[in-house]
Protein backbone atom coordinates (compact mmCIF):
# COMPACT_ATOMS: atom_id res chain seq x y z
CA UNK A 1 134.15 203.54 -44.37
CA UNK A 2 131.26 204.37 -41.96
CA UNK A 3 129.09 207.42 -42.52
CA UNK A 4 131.75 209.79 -42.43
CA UNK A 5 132.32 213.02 -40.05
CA UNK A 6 129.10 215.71 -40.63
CA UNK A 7 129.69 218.81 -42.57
CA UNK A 8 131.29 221.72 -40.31
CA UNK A 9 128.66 223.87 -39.22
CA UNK A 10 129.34 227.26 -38.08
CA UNK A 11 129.39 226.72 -34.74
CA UNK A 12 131.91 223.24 -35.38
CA UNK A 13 134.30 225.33 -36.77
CA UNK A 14 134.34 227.67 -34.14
CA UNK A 15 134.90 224.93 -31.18
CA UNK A 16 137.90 223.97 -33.89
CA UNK A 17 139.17 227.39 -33.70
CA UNK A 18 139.21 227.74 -29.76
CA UNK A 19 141.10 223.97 -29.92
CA UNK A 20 143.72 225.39 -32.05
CA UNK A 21 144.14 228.37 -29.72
CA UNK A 22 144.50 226.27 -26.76
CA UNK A 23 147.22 223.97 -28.30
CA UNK A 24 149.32 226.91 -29.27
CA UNK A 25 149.13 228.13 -25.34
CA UNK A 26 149.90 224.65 -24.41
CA UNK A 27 152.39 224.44 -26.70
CA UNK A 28 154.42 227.97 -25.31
CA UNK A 29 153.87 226.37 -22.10
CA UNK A 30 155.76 222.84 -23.29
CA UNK A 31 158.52 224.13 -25.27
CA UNK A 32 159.56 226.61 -21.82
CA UNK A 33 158.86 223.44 -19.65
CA UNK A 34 161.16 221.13 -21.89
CA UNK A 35 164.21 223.23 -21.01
CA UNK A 36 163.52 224.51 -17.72
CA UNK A 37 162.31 221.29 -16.11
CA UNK A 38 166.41 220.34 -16.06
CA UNK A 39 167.44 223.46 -15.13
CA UNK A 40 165.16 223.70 -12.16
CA UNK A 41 165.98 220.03 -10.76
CA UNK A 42 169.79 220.63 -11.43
CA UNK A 43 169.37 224.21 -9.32
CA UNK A 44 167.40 221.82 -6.87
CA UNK A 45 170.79 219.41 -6.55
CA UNK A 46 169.81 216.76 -8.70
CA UNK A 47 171.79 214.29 -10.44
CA UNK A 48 171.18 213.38 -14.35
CA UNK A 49 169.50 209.78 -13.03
CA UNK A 50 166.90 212.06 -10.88
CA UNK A 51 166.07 214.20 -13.76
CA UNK A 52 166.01 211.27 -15.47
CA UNK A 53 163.77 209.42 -13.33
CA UNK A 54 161.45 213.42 -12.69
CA UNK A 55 160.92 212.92 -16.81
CA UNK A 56 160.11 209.59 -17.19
CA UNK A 57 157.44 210.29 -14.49
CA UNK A 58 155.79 213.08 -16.38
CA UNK A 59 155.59 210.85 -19.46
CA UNK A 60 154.30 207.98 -17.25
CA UNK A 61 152.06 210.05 -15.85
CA UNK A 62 150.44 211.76 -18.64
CA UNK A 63 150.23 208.36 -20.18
CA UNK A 64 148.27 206.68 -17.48
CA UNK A 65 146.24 209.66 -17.58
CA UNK A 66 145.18 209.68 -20.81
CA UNK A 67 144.40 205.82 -21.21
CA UNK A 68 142.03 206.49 -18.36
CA UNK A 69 139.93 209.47 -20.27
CA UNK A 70 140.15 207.82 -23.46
CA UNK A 71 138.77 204.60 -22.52
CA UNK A 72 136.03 206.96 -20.98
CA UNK A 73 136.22 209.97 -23.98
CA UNK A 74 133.54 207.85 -25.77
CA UNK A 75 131.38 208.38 -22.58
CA UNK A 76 132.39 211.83 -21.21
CA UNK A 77 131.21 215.34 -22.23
CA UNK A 78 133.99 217.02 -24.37
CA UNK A 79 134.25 219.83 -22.78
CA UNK A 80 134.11 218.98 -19.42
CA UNK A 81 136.90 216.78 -19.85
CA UNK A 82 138.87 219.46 -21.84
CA UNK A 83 138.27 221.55 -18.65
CA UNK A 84 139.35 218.89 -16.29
CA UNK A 85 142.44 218.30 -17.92
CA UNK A 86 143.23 222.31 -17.84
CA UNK A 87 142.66 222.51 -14.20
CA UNK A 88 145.16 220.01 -13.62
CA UNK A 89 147.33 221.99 -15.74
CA UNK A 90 147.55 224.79 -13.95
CA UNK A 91 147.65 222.93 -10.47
CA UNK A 92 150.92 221.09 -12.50
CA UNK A 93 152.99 224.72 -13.08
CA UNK A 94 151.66 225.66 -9.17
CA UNK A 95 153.19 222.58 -7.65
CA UNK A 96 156.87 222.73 -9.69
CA UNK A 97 156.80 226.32 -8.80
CA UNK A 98 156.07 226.01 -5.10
CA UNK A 99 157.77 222.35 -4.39
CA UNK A 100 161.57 221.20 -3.91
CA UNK A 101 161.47 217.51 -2.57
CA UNK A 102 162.03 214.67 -4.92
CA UNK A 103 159.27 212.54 -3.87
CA UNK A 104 156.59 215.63 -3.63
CA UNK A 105 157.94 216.66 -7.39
CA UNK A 106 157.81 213.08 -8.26
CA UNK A 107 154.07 212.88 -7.60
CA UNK A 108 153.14 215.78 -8.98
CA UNK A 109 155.84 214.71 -12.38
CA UNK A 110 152.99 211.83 -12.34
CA UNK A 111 149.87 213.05 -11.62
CA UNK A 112 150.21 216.60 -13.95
CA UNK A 113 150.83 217.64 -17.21
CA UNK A 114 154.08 218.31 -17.88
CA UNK A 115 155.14 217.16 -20.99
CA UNK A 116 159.10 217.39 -21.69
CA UNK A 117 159.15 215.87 -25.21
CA UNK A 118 157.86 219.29 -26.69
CA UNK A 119 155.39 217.57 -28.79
CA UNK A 120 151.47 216.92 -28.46
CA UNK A 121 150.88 214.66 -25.50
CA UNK A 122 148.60 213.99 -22.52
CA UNK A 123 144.93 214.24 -21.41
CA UNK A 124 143.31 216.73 -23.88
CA UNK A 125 144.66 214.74 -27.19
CA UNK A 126 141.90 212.22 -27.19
CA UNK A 127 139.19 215.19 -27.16
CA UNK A 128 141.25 217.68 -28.88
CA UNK A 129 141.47 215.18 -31.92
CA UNK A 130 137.84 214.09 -31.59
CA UNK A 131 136.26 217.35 -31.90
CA UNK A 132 138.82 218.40 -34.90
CA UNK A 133 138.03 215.72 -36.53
CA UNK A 134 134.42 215.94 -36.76
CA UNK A 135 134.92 219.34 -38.66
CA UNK A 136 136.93 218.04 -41.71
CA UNK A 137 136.96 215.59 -44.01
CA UNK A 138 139.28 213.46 -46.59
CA UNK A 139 142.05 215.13 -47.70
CA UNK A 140 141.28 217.74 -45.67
CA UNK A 141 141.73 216.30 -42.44
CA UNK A 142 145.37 216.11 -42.63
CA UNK A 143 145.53 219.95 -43.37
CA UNK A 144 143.41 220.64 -40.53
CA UNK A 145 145.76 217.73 -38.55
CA UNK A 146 149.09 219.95 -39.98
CA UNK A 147 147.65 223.14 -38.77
CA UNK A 148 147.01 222.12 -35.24
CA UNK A 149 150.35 220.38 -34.96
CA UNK A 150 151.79 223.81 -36.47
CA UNK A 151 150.70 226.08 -34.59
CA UNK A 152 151.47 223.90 -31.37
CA UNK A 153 155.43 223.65 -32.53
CA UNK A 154 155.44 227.61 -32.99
CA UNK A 155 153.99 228.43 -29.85
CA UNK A 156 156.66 225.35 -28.57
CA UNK A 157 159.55 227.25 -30.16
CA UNK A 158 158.75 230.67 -28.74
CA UNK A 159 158.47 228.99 -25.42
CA UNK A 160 161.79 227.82 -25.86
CA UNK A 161 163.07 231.37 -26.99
CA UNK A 162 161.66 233.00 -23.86
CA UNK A 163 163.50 230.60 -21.60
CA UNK A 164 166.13 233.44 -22.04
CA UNK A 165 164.32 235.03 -19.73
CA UNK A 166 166.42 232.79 -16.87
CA UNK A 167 169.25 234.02 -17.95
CA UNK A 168 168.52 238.05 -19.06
CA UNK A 169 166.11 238.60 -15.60
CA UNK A 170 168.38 236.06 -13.03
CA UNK A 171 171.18 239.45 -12.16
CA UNK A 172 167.77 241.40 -11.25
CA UNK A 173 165.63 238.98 -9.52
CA UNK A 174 168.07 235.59 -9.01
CA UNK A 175 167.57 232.79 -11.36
CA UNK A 176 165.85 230.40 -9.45
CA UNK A 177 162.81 232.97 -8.86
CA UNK A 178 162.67 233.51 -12.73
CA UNK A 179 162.23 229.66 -13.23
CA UNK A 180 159.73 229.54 -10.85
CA UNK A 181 158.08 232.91 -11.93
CA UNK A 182 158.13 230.69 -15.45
CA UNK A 183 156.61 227.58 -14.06
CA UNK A 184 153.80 229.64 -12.56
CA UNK A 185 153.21 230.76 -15.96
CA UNK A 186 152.88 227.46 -17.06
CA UNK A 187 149.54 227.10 -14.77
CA UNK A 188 148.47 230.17 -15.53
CA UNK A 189 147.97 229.50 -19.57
CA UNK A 190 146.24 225.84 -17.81
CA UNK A 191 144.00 228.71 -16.70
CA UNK A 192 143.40 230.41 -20.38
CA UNK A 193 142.80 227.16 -21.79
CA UNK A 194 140.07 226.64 -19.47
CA UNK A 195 138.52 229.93 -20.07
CA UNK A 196 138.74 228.87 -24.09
CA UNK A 197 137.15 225.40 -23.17
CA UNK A 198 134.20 227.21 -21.61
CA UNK A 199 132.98 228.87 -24.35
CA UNK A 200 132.63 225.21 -26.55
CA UNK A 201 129.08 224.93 -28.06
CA UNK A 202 127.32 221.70 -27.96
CA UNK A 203 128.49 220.73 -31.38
CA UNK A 204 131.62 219.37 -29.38
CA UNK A 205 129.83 216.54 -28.55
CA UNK A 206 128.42 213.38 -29.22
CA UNK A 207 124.90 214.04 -31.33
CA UNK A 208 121.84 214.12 -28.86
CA UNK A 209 120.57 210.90 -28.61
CA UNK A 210 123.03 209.05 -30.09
CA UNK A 211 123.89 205.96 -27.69
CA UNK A 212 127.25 205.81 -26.39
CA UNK A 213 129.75 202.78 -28.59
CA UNK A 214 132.17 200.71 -27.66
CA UNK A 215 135.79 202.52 -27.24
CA UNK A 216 136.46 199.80 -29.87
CA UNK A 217 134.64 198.12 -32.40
CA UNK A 218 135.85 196.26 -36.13
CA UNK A 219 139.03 198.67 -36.07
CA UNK A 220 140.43 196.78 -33.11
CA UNK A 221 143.18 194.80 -34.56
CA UNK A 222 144.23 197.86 -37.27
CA UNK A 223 144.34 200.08 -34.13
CA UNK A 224 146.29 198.01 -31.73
CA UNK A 225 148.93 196.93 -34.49
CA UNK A 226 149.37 200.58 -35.01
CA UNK A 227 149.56 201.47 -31.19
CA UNK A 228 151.97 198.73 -31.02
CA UNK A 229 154.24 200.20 -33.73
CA UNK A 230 153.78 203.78 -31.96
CA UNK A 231 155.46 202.27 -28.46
CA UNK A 232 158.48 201.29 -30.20
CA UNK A 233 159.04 204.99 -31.70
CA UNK A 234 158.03 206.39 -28.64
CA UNK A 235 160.63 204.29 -26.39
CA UNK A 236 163.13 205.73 -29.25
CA UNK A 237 162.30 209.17 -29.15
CA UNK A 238 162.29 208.90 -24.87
CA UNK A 239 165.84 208.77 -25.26
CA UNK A 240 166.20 212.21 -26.92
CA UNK A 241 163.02 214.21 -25.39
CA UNK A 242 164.16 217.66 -25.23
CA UNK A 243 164.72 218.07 -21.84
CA UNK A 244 167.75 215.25 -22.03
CA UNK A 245 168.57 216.70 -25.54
CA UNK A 246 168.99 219.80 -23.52
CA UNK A 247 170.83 218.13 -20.66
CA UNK A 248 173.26 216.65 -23.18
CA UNK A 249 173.95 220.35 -24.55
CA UNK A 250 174.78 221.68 -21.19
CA UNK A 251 177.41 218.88 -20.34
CA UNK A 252 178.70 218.08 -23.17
CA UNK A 253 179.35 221.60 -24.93
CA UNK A 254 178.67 224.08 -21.88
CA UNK A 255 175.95 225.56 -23.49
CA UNK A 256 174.26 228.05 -21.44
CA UNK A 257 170.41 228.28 -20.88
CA UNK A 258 169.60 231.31 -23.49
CA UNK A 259 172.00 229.53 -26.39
CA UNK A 260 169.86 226.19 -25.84
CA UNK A 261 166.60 227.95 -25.89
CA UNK A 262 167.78 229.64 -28.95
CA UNK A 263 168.47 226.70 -30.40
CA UNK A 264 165.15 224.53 -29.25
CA UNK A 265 163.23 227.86 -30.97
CA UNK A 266 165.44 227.23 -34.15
CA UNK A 267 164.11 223.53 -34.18
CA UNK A 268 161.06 223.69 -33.31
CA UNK A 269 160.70 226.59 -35.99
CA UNK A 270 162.06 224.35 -38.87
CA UNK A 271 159.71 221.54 -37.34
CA UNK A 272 156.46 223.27 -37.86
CA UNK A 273 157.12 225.01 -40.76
CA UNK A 274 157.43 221.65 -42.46
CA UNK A 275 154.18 220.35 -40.97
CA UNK A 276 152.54 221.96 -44.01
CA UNK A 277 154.92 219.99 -46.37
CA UNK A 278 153.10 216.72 -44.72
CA UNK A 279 149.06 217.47 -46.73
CA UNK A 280 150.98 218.02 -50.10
CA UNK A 281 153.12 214.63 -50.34
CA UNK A 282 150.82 212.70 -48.81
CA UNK A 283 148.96 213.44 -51.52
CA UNK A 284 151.25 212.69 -53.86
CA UNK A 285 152.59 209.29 -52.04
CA UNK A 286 150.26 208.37 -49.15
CA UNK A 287 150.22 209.14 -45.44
CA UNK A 288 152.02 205.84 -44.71
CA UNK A 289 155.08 206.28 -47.55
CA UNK A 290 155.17 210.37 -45.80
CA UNK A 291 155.21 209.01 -42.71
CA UNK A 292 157.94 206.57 -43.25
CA UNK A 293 160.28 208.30 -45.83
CA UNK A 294 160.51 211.71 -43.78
CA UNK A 295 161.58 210.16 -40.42
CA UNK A 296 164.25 207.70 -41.85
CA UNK A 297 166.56 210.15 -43.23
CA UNK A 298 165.82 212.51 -40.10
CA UNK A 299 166.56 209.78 -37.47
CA UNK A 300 169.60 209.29 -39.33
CA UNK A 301 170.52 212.77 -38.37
CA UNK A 302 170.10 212.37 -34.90
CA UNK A 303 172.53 209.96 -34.73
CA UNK A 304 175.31 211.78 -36.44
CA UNK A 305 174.76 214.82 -34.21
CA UNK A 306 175.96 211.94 -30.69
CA UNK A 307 178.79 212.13 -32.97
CA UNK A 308 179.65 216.13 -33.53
CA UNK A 309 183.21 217.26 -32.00
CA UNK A 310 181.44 220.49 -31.70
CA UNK A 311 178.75 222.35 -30.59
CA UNK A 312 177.76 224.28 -33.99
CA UNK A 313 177.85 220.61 -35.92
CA UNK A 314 175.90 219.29 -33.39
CA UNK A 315 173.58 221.74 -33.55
CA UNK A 316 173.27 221.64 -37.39
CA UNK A 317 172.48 218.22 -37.53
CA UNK A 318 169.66 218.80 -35.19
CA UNK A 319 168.39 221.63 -37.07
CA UNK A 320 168.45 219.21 -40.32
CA UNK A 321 166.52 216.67 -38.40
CA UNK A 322 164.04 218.93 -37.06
CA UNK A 323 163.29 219.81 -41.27
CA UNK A 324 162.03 216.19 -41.55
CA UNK A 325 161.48 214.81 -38.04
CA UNK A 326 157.83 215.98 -37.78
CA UNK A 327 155.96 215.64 -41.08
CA UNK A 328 154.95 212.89 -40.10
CA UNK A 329 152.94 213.93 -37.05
CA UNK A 330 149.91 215.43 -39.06
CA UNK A 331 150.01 211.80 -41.18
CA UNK A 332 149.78 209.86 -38.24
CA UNK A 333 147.08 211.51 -36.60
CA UNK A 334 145.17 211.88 -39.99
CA UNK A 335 145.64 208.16 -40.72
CA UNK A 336 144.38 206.78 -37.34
CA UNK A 337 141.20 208.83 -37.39
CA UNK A 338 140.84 207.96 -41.28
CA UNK A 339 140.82 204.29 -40.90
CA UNK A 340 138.84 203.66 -37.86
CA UNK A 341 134.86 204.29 -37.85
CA UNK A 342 133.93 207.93 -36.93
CA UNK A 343 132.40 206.47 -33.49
CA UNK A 344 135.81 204.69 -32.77
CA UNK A 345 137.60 207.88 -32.83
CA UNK A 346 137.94 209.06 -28.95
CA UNK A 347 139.40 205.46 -28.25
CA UNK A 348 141.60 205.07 -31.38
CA UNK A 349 143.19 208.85 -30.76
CA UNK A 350 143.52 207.51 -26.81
CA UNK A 351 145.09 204.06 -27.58
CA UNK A 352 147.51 204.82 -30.09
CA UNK A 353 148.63 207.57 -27.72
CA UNK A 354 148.60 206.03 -24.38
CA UNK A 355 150.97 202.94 -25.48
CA UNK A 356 153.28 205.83 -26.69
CA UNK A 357 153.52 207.69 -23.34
CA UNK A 358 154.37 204.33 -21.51
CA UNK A 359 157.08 203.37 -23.62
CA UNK A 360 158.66 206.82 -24.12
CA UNK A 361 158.08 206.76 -19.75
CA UNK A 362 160.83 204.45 -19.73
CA UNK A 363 163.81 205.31 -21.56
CA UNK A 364 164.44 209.03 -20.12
CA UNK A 365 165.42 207.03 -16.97
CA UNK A 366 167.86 204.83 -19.23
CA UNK A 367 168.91 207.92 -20.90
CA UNK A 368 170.12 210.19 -17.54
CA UNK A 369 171.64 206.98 -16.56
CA UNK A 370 173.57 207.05 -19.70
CA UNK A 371 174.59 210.71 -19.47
CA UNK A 372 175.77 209.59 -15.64
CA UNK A 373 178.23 207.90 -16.96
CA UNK A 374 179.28 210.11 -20.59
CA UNK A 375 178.40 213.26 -22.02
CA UNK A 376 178.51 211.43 -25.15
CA UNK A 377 175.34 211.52 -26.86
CA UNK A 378 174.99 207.06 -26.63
CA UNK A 379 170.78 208.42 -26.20
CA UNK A 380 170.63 209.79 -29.28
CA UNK A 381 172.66 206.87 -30.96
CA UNK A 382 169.89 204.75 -29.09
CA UNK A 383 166.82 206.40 -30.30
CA UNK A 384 167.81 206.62 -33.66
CA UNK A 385 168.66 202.98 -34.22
CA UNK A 386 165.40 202.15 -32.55
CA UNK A 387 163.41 204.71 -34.71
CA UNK A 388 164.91 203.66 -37.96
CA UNK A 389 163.33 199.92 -37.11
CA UNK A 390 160.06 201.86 -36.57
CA UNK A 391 160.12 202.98 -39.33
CA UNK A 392 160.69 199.89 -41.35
CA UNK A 393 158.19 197.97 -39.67
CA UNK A 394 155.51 200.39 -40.11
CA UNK A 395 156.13 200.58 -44.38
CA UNK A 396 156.01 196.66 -43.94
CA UNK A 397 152.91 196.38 -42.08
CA UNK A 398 150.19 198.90 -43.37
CA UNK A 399 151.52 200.42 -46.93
CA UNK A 400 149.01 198.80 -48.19
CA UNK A 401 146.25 199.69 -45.85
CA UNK A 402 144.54 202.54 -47.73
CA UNK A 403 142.77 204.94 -46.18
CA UNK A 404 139.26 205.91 -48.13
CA UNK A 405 140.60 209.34 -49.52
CA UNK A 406 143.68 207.42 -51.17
CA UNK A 407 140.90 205.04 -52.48
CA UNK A 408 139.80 206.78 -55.15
């Protein structure tokens, strides 16, 4: 449909390279956040329903956030809103290093960056996506899709490895120092990013002369039955973000910080090594039925593992999920930019993200509340029930919605 993406020129695929870079220092600086964002506001005196409340604002936040660029993406430079978005960044890392109040965190939890579900989230997805897809085509796409997502989980699970860090430095230099030392880190790779986003050519962009579109044009109703489908996993998956799954570890095995880093690197290992399962079947079945048929049997490990009398079966089960739970990431993002018109893309990649981040915003709150009461894992019964329905609605709704490269 449309006229398609143009070929990748040289200097295409090298803005694609430096957007590949940037995710994988975004994503160190996620998977580290994810574990030390409880940690820090426990140290601080926090209860689980603060924490709670700190992560649902971060969500909320990025969430508002994006809808506001990517109703304006179609309008605004590339890069300048790729270097916007890494200022704030680093001004994020600065103000959970420096501040200790709940309602000075709070407002920083919703005006920054933070992101403590450990996947791809916030202002520089609808650019990020835009300017990757305009270097790849068909069946490619997704590969390109599964390589970005990839290297963003590896960098995530060496993040969450080196969150050790708290627990090998703390008899040298005190443990809260080493979380904040951390946090400033955090900015500091904000500050890399930018220096990457400099150096984009003007191939990022919008052709020369081309008028600006619509956010949305015929794709409208595709897009927001999709975006509406998207809330209802992300509202699941709030409930187990990994900065509760991580809260749930601590009370209800005792796990210390280096053991649950160790463990969030084992996940988020298995996680992005399958990414590059995701271009092979969904050649072989369709991005939809790959979507779909991956994250059933992997939600349905998530709930077992609320269930584990012990730390190593819990623990298993979460590994086993993490072997199916993202495959379909790459889908989804190549089947949104596949079925909307190239122009539509900065608003499609926005709005299917945005409604995500608002939905997911609100369960963390319901989930700390949960753990208030029990250190029984009732979030991750939660989100996997209401994943599972997700799922089911989505293989009801658009397997038969082709996109062109499954046309042929």
């Amino acid at each position: 449909m449309g006229s398609g993406p143009r070929p990748a020129a040289p200097a295409a695929v090298s803005d694609a390279r430096r957007v590949l870079l940037a995710r994988a220092l975004r994503g160190f600086a996620d998977g580290s956040a994810a574990i030390l964002l409880p940690v820090h506001l426990a140290a601080l005196g926090f209860e689980a329903v603060a924490i709670g409340a700190l992560t649902a604002a971060t969500l909320l936040g990025s969430a508002l956030l994006t809808l506001g660029l990517g109703l304006l993406a179609h309008r605004m430079p590339r890069r300048r809103g790729l270097l916007a978005a890494s200022l704030l960044m680093a001004a994020t890392g600065a103000g959970f290093a420096f501040l200790d109040g709940f309602w000075p965190l709070l407002l920083v939890a919703l005006c920054g960056t933070l992101n403590p579900a450990g996947g791809d989230a916030g202002p520089f997805l609808p650019f990020e996506h835009t300017v990757l897809a305009q270097t790849a085509q068909g069946a490619t796409r997704t590969a390109l899709f599964a390589r970005y997502s990839f290297l963003g989980a590896m960098a995530a699970a060496a993040g969450a490895l080196a969150t050790g860090a708290v627990d090998w430095l703390a008899p040298a230099f005190g443990r809260e120092a080493v979380v904040r030392a951390m946090f400033l880190l955090y900015g500091a790779l904000g500050v890399a990013s930018l220096l990457l986003y400099h150096g984009l050519t003007p191939a990022a962009e919008r052709p020369a002369g081309e008028a600006p579109p619509p956010p949305l044009g015929p794709s409208r109703r595709r897009v927001y039955g999709l975006a509406a489908l998207f809330s209802l996993d992300a509202f699941g998956g709030g409930f187990a973000v990994q900065s509760l799954l991580a809260l749930w570890l601590f009370e209800r095995f005792g796990m210390d910080v280096a053991t649950a880093g160790a463990v969030f690197f084992t996940t988020q290992l298995c996680g992005a090594l399958s990414l590059f399962a995701a271009a092979p079947i969904a050649r072989r079945i369709g991005l939809v039925n790959t979507m779909v048929f991956t994250h059933l049997p992997a939600n349905l490990f998530l709930i077992a593992a609320a269930f584990a009398p012990e730390a190593w079966a819990a623990v298993a089960l979460l590994v086993l999920r993490s072997l199916l739970s993202q495959m379909d990431v790459p889908a989804r993002s190549a089947f949104v930019m596949a079925i909307v018109e190239p122009a539509e893309r900065p608003a499609a990649a926005s709005l299917t993200s945005v409604p995500r981040g608002l939905a997911a915003s609100l369960s963390p709150l319901l989930a700390g509340w949960m753990l208030s009461l029990s250190a029984f894992g009732w979030p991750l019964v939660v989100a996997g029930g209401l994943k599972l329905a997700y799922d089911l609605l989505l293989l009801r709704g658009f397997a038969r919605l082709r996109p062109p490269e499954e046309s042929g």
